[in-house]
PDB file of N, CA and C in Angstrom:
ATOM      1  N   UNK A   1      -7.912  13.885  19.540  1.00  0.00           N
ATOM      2  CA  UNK A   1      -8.840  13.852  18.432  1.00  0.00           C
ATOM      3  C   UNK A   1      -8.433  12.730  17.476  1.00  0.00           C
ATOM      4  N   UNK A   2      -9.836  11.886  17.340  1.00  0.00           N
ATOM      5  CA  UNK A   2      -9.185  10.548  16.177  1.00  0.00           C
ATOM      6  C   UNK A   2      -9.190  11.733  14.772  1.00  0.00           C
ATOM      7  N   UNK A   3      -7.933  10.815  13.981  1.00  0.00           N
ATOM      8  CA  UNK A   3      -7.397  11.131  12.380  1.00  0.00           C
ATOM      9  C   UNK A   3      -8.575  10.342  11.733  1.00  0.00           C
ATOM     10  N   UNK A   4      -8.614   9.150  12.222  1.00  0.00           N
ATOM     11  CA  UNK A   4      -9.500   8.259  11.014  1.00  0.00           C
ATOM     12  C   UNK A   4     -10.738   7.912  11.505  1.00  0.00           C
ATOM     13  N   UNK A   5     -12.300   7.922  10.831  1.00  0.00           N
ATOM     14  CA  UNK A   5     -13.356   7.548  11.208  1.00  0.00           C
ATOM     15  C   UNK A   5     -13.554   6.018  11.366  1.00  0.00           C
ATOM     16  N   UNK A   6     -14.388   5.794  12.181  1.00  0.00           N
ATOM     17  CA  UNK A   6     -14.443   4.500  12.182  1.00  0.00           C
ATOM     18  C   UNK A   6     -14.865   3.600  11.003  1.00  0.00           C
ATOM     19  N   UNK A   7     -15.108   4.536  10.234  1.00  0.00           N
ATOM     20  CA  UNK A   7     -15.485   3.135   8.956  1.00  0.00           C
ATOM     21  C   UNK A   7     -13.851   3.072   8.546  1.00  0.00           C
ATOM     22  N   UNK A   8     -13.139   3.456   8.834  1.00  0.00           N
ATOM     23  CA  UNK A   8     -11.873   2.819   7.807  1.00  0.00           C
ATOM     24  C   UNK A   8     -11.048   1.511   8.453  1.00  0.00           C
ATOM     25  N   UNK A   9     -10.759   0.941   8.282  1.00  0.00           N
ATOM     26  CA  UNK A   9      -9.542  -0.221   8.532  1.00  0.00           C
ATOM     27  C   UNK A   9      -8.279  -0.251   7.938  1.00  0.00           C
ATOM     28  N   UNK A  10      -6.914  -0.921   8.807  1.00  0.00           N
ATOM     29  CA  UNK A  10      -5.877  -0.738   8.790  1.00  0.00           C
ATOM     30  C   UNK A  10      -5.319  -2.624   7.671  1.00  0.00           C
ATOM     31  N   UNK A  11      -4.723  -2.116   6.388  1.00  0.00           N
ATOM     32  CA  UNK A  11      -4.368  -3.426   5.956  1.00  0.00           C
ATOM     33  C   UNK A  11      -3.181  -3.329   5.652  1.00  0.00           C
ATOM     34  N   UNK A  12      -2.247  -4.449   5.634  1.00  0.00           N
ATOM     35  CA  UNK A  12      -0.636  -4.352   5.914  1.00  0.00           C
ATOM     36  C   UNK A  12      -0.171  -5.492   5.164  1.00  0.00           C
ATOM     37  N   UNK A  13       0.620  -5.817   4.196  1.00  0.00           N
ATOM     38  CA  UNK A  13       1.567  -6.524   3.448  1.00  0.00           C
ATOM     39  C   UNK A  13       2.427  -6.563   3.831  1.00  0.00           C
ATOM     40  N   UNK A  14       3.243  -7.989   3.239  1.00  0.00           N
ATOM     41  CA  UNK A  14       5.331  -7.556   2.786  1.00  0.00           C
ATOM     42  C   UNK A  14       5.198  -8.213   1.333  1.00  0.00           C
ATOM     43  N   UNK A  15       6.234  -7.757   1.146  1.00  0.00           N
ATOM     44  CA  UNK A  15       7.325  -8.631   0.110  1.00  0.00           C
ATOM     45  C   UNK A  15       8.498  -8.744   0.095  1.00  0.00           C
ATOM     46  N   UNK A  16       9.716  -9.197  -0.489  1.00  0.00           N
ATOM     47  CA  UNK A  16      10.709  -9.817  -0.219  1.00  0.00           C
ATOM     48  C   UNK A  16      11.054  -8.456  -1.220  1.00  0.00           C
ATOM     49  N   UNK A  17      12.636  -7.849  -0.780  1.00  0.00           N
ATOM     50  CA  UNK A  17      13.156  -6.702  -1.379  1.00  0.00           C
ATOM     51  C   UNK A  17      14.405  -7.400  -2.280  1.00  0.00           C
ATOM     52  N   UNK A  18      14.584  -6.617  -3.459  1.00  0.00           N
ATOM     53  CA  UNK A  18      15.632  -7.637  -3.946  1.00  0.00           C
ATOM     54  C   UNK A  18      16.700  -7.533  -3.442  1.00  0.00           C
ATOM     55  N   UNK A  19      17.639  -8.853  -2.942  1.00  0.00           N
ATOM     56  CA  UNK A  19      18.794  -8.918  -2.689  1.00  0.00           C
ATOM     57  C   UNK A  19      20.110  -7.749  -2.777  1.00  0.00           C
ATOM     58  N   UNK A  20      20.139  -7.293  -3.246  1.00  0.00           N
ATOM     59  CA  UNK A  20      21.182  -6.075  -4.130  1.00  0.00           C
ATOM     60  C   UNK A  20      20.856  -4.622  -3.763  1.00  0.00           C
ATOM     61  N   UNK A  21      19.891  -4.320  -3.213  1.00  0.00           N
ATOM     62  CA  UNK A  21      19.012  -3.663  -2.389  1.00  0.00           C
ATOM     63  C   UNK A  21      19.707  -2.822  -1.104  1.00  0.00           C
ATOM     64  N   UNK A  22      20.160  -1.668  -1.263  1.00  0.00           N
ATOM     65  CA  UNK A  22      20.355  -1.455   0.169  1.00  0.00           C
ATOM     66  C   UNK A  22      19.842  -1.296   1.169  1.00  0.00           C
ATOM     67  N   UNK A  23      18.380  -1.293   0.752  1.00  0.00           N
ATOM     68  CA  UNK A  23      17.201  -1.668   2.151  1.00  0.00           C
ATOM     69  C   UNK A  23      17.321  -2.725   2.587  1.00  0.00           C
ATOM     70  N   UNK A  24      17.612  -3.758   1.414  1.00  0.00           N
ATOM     71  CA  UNK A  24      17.610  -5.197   1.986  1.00  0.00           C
ATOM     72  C   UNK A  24      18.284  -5.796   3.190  1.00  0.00           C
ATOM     73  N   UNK A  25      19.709  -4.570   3.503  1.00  0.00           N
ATOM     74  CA  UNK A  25      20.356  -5.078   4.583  1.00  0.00           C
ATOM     75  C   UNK A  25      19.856  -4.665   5.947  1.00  0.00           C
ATOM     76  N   UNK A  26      18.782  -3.654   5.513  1.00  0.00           N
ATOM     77  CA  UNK A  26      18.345  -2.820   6.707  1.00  0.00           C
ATOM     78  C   UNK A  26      16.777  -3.853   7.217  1.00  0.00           C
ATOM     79  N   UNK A  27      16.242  -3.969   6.126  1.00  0.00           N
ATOM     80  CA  UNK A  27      14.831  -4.867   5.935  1.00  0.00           C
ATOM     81  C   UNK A  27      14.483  -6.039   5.525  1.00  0.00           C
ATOM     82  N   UNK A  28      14.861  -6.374   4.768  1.00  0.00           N
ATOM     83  CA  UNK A  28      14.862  -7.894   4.166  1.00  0.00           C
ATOM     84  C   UNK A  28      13.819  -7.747   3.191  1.00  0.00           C
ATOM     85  N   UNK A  29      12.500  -7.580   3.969  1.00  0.00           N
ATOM     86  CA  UNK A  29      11.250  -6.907   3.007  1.00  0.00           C
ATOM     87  C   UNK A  29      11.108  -5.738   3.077  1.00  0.00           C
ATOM     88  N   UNK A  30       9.955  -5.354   2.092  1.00  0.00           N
ATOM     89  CA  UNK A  30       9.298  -4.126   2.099  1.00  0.00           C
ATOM     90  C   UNK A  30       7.658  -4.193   3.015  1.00  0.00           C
ATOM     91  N   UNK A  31       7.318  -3.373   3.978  1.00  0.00           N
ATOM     92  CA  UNK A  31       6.075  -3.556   4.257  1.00  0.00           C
ATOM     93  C   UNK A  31       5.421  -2.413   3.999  1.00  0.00           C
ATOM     94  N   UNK A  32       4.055  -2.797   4.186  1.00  0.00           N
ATOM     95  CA  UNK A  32       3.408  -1.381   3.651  1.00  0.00           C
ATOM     96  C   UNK A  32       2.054  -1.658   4.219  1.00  0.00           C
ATOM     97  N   UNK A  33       1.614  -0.602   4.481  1.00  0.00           N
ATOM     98  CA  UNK A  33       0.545  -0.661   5.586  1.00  0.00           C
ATOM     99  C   UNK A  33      -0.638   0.938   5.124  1.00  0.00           C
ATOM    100  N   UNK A  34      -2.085  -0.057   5.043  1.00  0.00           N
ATOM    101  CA  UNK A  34      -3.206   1.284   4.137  1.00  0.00           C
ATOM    102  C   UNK A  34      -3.710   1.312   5.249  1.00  0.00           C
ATOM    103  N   UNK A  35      -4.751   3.114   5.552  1.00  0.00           N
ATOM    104  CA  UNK A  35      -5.450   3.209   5.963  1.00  0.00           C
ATOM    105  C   UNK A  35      -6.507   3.081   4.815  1.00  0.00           C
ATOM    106  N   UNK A  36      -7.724   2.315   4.674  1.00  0.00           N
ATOM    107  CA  UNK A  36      -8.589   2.647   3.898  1.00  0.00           C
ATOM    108  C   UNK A  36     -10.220   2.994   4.196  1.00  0.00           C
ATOM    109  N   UNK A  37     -10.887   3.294   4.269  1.00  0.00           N
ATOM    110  CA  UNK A  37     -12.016   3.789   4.175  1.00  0.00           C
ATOM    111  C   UNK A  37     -13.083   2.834   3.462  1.00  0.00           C
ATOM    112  N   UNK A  38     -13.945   2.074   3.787  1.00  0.00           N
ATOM    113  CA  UNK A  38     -14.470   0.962   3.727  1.00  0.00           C
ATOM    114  C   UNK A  38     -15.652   1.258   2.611  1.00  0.00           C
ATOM    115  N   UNK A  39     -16.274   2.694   2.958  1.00  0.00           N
ATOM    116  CA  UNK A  39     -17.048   2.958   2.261  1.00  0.00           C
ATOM    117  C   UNK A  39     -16.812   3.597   0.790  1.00  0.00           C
ATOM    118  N   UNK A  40     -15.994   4.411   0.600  1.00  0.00           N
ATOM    119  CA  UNK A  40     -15.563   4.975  -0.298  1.00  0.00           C
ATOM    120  C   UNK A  40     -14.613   4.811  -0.882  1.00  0.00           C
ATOM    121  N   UNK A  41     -13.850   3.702   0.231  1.00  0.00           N
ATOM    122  CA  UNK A  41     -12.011   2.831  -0.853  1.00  0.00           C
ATOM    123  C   UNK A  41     -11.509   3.974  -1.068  1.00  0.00           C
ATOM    124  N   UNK A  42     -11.381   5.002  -0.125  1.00  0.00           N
ATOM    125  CA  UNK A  42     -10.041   5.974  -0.528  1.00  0.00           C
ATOM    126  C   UNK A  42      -9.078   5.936   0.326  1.00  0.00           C
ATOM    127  N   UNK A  43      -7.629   5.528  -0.035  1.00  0.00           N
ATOM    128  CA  UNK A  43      -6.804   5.174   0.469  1.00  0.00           C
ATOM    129  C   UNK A  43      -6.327   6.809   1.493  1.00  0.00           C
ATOM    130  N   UNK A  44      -6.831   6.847   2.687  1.00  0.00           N
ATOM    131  CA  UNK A  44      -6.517   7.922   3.895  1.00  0.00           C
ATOM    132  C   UNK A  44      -5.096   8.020   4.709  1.00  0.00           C
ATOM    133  N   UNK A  45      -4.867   7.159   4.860  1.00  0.00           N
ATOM    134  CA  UNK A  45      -3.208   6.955   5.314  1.00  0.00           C
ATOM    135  C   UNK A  45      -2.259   6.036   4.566  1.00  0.00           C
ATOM    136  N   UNK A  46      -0.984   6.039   4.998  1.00  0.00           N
ATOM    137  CA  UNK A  46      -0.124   4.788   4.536  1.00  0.00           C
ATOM    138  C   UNK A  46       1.376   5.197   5.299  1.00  0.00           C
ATOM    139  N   UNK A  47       1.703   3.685   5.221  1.00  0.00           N
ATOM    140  CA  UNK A  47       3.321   3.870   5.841  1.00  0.00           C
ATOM    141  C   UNK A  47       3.954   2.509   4.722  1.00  0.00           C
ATOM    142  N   UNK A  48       5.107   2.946   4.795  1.00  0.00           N
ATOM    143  CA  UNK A  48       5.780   1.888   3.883  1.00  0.00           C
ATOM    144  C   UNK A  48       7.554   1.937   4.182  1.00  0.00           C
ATOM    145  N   UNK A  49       8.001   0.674   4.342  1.00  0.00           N
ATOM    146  CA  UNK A  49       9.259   0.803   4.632  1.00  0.00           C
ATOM    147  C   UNK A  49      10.344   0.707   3.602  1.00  0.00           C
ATOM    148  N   UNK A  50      10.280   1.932   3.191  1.00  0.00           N
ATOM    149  CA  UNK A  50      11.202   2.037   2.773  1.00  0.00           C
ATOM    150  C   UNK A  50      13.021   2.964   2.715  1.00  0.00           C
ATOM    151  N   UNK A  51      13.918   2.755   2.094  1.00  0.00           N
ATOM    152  CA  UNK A  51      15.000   3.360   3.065  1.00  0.00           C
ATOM    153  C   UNK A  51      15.143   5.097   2.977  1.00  0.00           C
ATOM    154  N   UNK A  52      14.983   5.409   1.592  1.00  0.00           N
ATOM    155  CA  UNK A  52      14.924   6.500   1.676  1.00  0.00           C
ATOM    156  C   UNK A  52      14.107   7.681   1.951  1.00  0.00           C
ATOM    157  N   UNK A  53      13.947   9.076   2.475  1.00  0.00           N
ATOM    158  CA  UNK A  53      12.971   9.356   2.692  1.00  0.00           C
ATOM    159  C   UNK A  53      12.408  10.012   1.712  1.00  0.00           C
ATOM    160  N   UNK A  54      12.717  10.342   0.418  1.00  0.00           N
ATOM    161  CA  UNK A  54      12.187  10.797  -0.643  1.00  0.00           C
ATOM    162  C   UNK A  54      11.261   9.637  -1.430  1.00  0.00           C
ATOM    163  N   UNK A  55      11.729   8.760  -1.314  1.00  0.00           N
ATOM    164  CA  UNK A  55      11.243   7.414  -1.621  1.00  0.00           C
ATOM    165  C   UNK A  55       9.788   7.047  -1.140  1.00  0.00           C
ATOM    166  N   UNK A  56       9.985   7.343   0.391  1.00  0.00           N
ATOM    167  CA  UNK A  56       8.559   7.356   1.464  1.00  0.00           C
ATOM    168  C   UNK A  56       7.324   8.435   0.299  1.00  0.00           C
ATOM    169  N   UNK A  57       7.974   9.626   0.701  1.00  0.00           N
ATOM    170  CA  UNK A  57       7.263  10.471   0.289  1.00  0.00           C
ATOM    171  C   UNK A  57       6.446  10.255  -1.200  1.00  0.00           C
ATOM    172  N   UNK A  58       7.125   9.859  -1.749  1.00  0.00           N
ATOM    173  CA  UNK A  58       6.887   9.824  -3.324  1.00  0.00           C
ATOM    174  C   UNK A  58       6.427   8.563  -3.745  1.00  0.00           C
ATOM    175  N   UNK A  59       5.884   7.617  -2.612  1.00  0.00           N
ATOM    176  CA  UNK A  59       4.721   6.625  -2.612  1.00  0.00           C
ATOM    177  C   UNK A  59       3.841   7.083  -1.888  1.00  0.00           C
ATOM    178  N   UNK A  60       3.848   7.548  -0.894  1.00  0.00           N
ATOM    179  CA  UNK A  60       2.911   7.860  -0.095  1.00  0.00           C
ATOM    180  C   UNK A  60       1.932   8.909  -1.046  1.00  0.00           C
ATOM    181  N   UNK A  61       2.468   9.688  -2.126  1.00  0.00           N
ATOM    182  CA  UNK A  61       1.834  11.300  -2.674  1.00  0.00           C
ATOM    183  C   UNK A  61       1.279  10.380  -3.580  1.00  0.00           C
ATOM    184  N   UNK A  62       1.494   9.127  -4.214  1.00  0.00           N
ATOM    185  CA  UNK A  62       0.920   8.075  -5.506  1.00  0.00           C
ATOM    186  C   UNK A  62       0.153   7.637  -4.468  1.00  0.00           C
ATOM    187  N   UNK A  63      -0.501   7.008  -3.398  1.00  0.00           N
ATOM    188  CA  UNK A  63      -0.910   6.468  -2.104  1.00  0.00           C
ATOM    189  C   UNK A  63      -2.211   7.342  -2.009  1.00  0.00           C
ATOM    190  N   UNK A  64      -2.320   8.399  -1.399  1.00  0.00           N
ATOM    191  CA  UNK A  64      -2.727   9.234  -0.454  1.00  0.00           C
ATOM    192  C   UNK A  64      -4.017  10.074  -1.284  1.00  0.00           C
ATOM    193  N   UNK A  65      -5.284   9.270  -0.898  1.00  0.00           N
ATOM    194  CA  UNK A  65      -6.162  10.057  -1.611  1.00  0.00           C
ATOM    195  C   UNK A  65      -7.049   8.766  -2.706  1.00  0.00           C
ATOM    196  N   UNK A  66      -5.671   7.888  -3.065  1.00  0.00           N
ATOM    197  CA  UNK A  66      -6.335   6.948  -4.407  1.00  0.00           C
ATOM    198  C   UNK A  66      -7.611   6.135  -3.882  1.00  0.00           C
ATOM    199  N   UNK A  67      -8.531   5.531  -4.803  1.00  0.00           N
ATOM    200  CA  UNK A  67      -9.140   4.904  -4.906  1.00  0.00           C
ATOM    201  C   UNK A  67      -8.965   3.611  -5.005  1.00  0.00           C
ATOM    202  N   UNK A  68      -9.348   3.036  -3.454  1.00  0.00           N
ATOM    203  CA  UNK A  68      -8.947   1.225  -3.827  1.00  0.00           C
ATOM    204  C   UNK A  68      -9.294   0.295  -3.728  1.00  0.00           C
ATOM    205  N   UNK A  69     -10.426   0.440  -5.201  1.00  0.00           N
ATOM    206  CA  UNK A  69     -11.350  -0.572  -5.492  1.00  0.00           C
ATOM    207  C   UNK A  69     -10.887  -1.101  -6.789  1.00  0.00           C
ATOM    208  N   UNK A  70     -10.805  -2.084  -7.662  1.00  0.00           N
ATOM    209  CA  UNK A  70     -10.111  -2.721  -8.599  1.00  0.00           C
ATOM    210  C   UNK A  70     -10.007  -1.764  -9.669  1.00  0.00           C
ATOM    211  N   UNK A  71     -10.800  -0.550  -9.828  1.00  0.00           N
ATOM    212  CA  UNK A  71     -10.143   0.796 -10.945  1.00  0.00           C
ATOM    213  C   UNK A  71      -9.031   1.331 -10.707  1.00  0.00           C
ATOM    214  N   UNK A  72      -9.110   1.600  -9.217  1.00  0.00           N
ATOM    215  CA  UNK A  72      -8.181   2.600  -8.903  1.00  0.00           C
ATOM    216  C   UNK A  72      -6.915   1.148  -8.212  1.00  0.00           C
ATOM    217  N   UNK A  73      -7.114   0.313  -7.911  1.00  0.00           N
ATOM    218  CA  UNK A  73      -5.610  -0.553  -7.695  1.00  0.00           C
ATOM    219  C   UNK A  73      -4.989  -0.403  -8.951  1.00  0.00           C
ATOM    220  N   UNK A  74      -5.769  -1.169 -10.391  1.00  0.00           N
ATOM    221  CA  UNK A  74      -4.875  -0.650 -11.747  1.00  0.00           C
ATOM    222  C   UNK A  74      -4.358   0.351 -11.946  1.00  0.00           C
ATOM    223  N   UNK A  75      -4.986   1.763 -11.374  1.00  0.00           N
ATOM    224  CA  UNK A  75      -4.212   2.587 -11.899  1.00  0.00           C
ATOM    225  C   UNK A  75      -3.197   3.134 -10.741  1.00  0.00           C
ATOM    226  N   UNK A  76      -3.273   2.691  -9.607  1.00  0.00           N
ATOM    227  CA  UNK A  76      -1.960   2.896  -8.557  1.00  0.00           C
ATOM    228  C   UNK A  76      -0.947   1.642  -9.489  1.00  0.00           C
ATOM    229  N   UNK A  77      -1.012   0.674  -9.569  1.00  0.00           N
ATOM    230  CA  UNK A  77       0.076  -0.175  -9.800  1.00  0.00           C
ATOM    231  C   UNK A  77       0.977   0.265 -11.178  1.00  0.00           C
ATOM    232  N   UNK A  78       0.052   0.680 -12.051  1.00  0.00           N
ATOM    233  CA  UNK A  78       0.082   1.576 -13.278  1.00  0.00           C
ATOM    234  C   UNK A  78       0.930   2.700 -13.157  1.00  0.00           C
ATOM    235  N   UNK A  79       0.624   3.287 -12.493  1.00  0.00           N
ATOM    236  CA  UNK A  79       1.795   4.610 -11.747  1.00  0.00           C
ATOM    237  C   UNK A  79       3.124   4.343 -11.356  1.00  0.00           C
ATOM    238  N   UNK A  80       2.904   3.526 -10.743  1.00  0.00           N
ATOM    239  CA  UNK A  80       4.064   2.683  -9.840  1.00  0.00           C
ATOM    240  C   UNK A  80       5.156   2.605 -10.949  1.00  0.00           C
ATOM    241  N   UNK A  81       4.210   1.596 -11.638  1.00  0.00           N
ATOM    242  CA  UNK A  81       5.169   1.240 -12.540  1.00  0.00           C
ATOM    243  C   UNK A  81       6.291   2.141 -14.038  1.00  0.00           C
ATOM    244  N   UNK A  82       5.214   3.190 -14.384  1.00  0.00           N
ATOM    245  CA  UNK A  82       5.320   4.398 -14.719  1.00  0.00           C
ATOM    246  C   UNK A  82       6.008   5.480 -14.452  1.00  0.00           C
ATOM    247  N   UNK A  83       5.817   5.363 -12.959  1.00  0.00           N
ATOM    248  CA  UNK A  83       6.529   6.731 -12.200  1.00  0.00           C
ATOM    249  C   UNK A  83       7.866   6.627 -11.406  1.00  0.00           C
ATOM    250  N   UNK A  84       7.714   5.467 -10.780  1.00  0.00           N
ATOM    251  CA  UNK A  84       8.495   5.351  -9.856  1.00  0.00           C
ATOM    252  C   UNK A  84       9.794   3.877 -10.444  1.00  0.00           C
ATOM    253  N   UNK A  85      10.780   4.401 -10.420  1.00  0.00           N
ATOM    254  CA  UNK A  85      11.896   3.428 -10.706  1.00  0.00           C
ATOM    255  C   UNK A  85      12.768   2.992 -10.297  1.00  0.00           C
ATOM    256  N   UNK A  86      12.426   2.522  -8.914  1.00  0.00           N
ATOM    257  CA  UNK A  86      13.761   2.235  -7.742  1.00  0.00           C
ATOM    258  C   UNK A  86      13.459   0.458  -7.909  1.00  0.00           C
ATOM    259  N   UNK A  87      14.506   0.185  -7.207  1.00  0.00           N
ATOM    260  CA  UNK A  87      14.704  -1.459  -7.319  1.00  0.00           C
ATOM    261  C   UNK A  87      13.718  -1.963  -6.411  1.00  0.00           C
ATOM    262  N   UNK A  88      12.737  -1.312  -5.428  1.00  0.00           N
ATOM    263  CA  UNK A  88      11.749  -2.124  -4.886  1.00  0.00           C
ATOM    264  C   UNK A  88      10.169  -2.059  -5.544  1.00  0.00           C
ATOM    265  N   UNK A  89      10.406  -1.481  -7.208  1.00  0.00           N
ATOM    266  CA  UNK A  89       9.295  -1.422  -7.922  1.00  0.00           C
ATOM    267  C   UNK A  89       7.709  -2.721  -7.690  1.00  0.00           C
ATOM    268  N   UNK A  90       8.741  -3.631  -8.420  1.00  0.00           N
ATOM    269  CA  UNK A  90       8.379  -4.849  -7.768  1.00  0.00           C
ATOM    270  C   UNK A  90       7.218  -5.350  -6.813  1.00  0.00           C
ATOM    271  N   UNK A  91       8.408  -5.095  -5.838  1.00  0.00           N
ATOM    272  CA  UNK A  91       7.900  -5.392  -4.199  1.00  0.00           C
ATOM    273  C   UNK A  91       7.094  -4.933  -3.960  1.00  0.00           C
ATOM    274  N   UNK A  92       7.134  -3.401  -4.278  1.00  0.00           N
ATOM    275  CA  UNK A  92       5.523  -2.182  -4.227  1.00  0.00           C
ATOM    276  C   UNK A  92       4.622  -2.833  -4.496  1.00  0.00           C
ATOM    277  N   UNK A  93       5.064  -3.238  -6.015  1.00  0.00           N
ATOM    278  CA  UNK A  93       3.365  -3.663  -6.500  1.00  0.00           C
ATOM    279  C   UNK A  93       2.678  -4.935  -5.985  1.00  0.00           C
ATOM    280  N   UNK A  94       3.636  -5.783  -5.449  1.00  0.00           N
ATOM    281  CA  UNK A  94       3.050  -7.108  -4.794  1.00  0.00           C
ATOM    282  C   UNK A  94       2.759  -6.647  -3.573  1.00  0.00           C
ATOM    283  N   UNK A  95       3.097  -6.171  -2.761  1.00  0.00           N
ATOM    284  CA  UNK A  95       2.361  -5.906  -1.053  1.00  0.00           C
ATOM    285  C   UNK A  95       1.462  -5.023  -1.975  1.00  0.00           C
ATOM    286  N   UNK A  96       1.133  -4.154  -2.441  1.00  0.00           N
ATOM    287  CA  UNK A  96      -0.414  -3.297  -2.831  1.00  0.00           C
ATOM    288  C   UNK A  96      -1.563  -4.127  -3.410  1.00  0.00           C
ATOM    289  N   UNK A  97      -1.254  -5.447  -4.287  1.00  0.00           N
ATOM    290  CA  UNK A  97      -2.153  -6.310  -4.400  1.00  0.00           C
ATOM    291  C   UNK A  97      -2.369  -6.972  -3.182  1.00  0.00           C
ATOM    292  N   UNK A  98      -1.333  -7.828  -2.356  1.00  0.00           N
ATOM    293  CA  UNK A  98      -2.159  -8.481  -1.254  1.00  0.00           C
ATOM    294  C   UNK A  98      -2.561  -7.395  -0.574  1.00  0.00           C
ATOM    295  N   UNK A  99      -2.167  -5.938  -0.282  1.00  0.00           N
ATOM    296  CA  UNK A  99      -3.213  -5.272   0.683  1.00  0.00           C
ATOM    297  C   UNK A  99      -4.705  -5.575  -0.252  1.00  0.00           C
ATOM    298  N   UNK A 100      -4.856  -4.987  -1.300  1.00  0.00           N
ATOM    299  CA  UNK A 100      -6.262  -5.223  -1.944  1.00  0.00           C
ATOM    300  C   UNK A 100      -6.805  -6.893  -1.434  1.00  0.00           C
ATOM    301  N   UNK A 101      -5.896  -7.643  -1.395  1.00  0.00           N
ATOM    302  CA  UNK A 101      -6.902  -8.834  -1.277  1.00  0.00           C
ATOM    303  C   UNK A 101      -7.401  -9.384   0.023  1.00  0.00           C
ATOM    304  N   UNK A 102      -6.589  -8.680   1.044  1.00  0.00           N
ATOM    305  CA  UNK A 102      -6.755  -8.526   2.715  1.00  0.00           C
ATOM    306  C   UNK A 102      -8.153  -7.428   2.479  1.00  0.00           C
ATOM    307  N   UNK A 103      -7.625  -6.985   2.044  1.00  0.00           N
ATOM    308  CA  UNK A 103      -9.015  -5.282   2.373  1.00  0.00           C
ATOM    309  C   UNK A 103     -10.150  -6.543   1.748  1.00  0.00           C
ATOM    310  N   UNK A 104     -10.445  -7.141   0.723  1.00  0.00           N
ATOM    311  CA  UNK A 104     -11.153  -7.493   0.386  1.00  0.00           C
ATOM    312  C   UNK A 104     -11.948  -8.764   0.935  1.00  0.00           C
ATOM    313  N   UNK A 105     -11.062  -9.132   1.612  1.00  0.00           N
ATOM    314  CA  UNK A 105     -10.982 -10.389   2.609  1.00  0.00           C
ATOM    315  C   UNK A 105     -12.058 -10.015   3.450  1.00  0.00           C
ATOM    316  N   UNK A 106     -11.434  -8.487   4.364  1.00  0.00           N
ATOM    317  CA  UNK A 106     -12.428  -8.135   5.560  1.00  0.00           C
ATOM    318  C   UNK A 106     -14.007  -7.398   4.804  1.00  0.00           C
ATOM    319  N   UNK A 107     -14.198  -6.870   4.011  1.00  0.00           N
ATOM    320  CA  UNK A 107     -15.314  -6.160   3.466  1.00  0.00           C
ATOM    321  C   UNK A 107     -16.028  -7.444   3.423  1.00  0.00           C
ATOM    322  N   UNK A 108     -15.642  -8.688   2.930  1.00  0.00           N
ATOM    323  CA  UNK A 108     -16.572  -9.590   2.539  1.00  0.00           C
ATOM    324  C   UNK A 108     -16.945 -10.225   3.474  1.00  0.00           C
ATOM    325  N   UNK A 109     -16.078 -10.340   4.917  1.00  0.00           N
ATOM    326  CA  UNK A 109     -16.504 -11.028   6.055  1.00  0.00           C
ATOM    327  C   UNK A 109     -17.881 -10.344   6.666  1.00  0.00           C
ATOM    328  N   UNK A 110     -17.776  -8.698   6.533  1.00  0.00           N
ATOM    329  CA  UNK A 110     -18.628  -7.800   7.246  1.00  0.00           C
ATOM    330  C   UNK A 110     -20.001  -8.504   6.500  1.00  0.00           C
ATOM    331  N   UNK A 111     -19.692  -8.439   5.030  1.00  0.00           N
ATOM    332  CA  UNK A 111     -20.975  -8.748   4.735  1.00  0.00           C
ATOM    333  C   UNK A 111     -22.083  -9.666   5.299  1.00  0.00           C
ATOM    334  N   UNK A 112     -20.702 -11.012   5.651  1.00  0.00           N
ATOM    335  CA  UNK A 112     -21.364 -12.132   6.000  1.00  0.00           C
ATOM    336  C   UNK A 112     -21.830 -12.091   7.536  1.00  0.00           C
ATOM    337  N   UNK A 113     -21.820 -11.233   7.786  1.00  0.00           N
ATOM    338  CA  UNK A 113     -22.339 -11.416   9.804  1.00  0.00           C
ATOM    339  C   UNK A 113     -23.299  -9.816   9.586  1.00  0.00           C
TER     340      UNK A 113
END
């Protein structure tokens, strides 16, 4: 049985983790990868590499459900920044903008064909 309908698409970032980082020795970057939903921009899945697994979890629960159309990116990055205080703060918030600008990339191609 498929998890995701076909209107959603899969969009995937990195960013560079800071140096000092004990992911960094494991990862170098952070990646992070949306399921989103094309029609409704609600973010349905996600994976993100990060080292710890409380860490996973506790982006994924800020993740899972949001809205990600330029309201709801402000207020995920907003959270982020708010909620969450590990040394790949950062990094989060830059792979979640280029996912927005990939997602936005493909919505606008559909338009055009």
């Amino acid at each position: 049985m498929k998890k995701f309908k076909s209107s959603t698409v899969y969009v995937s970032a990195w960013a560079r983790l800071p140096k000092e980082m004990p992911a960094s020795k494991v990862y170098e970057v952070l990646d992070i990868g949306l399921v989103v939903d094309k029609e409704s921009k609600e973010i349905q899945g996600c994976s993100v590499t990060l080292l710890t697994g409380a860490a996973k979890i506790f982006i994924e629960d800020i993740l899972l459900g949001s809205s990600f159309d330029e309201e709801g990116l402000r207020s995920i990055l907003l959270e982020i920044e708010n909620r969450y205080h590990g040394s790949a703060q950062k990094a989060l918030q830059v792979a979640i903008k280029s996912c927005f600008e990939k997602l936005l990339t493909v919505l606008e191609k559909e338009v055009k064909t």
